[in-house]
C-alpha atoms as a PDB file:
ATOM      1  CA  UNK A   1      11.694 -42.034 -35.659  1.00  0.00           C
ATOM      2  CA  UNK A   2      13.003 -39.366 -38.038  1.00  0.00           C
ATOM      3  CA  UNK A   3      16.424 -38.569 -37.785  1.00  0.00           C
ATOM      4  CA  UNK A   4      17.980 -35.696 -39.839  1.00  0.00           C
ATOM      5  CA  UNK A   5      20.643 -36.028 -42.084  1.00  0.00           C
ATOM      6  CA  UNK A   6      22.875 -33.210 -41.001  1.00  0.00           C
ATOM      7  CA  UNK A   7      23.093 -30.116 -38.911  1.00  0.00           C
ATOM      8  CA  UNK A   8      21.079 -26.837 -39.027  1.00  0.00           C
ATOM      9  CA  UNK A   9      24.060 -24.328 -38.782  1.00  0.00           C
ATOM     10  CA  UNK A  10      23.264 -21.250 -36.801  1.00  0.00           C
ATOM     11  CA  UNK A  11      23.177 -18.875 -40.113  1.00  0.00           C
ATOM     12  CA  UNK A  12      19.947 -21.271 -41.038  1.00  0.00           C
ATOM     13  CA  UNK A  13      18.402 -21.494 -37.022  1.00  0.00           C
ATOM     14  CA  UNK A  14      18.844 -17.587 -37.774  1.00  0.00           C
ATOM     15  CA  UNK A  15      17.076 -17.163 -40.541  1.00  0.00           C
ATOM     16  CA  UNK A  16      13.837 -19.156 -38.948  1.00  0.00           C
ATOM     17  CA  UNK A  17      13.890 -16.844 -35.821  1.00  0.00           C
ATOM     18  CA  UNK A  18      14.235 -14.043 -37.811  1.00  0.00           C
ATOM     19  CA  UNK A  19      10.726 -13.238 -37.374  1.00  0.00           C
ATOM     20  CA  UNK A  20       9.757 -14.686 -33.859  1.00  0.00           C
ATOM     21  CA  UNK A  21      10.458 -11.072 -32.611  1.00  0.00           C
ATOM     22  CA  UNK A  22       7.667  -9.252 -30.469  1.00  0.00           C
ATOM     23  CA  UNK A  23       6.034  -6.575 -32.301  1.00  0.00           C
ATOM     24  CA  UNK A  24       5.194  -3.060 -30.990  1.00  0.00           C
ATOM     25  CA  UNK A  25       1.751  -2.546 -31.044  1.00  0.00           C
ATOM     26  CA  UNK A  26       0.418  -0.373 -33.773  1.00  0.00           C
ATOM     27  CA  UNK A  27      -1.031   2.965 -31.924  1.00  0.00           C
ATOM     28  CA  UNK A  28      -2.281   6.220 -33.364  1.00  0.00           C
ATOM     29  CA  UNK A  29      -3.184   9.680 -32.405  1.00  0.00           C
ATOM     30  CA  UNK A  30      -7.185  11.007 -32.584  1.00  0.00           C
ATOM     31  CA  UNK A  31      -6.734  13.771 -34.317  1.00  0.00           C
ATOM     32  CA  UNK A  32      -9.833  15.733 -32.102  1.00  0.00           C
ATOM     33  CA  UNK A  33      -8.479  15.034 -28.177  1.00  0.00           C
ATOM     34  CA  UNK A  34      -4.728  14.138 -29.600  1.00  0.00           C
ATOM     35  CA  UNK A  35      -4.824  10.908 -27.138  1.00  0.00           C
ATOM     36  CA  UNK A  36      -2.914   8.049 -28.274  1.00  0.00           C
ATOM     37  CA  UNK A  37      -4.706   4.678 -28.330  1.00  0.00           C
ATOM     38  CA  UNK A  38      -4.923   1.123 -30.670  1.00  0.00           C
ATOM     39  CA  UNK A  39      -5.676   1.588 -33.905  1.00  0.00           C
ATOM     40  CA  UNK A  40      -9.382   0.759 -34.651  1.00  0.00           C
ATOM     41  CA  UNK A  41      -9.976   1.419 -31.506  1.00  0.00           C
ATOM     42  CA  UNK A  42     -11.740   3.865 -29.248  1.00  0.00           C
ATOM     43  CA  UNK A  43      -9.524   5.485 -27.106  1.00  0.00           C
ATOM     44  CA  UNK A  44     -10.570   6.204 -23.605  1.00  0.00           C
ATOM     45  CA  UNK A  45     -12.586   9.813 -24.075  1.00  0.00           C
ATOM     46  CA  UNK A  46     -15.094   8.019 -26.529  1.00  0.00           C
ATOM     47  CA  UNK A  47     -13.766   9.472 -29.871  1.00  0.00           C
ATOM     48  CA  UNK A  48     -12.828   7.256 -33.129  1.00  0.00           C
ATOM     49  CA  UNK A  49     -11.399   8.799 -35.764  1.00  0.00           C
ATOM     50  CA  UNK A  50     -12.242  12.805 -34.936  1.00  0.00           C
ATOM     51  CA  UNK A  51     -16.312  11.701 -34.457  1.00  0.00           C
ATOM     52  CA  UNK A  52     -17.304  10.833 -30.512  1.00  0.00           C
ATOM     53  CA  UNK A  53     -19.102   7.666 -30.609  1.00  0.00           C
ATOM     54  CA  UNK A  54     -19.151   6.850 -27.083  1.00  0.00           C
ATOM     55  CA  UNK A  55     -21.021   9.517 -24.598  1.00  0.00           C
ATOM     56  CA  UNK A  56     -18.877  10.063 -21.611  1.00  0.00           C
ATOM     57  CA  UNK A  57     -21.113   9.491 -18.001  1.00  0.00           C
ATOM     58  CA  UNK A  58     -22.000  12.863 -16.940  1.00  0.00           C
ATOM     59  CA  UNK A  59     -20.755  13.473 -13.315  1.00  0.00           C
ATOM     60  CA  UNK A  60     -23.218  15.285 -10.843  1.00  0.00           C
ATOM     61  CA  UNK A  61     -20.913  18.051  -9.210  1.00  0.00           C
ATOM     62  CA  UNK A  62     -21.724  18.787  -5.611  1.00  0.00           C
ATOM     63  CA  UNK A  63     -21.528  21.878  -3.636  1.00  0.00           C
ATOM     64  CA  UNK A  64     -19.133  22.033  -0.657  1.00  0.00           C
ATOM     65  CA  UNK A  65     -20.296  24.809   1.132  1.00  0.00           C
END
């Protein structure tokens, strides 16, 4: 079994976790419906970058008379 030969001090165990640390997730703002979503992704209206690539479901409106 390996056994090492001295300590990791914590300035070293430091330096190794340094970059364990969660991440934000990139987001960015269409620039045609200003909604903020993932990057290279389509946000929720349908648009990617300006262009709408995904036609929304057109809902049939009924009259409440």
């Amino acid at each position: 079994m390996a056994v090492q030969k001295s300590r990791r001090t914590p300035a070293t165990r430091g330096s190794r976790r340094s970059h364990d640390k969660i991440k934000k997730p990139a987001v960015s703002v269409d620039p045609t419906s200003g909604e903020t979503h993932l990057r290279h992704r389509v946000s929720p209206d349908g648009f990617y970058r300006g262009v709408q690539v995904v036609a929304q479901p057109e809902v049939p409106e009924e009259d409440h008379e």
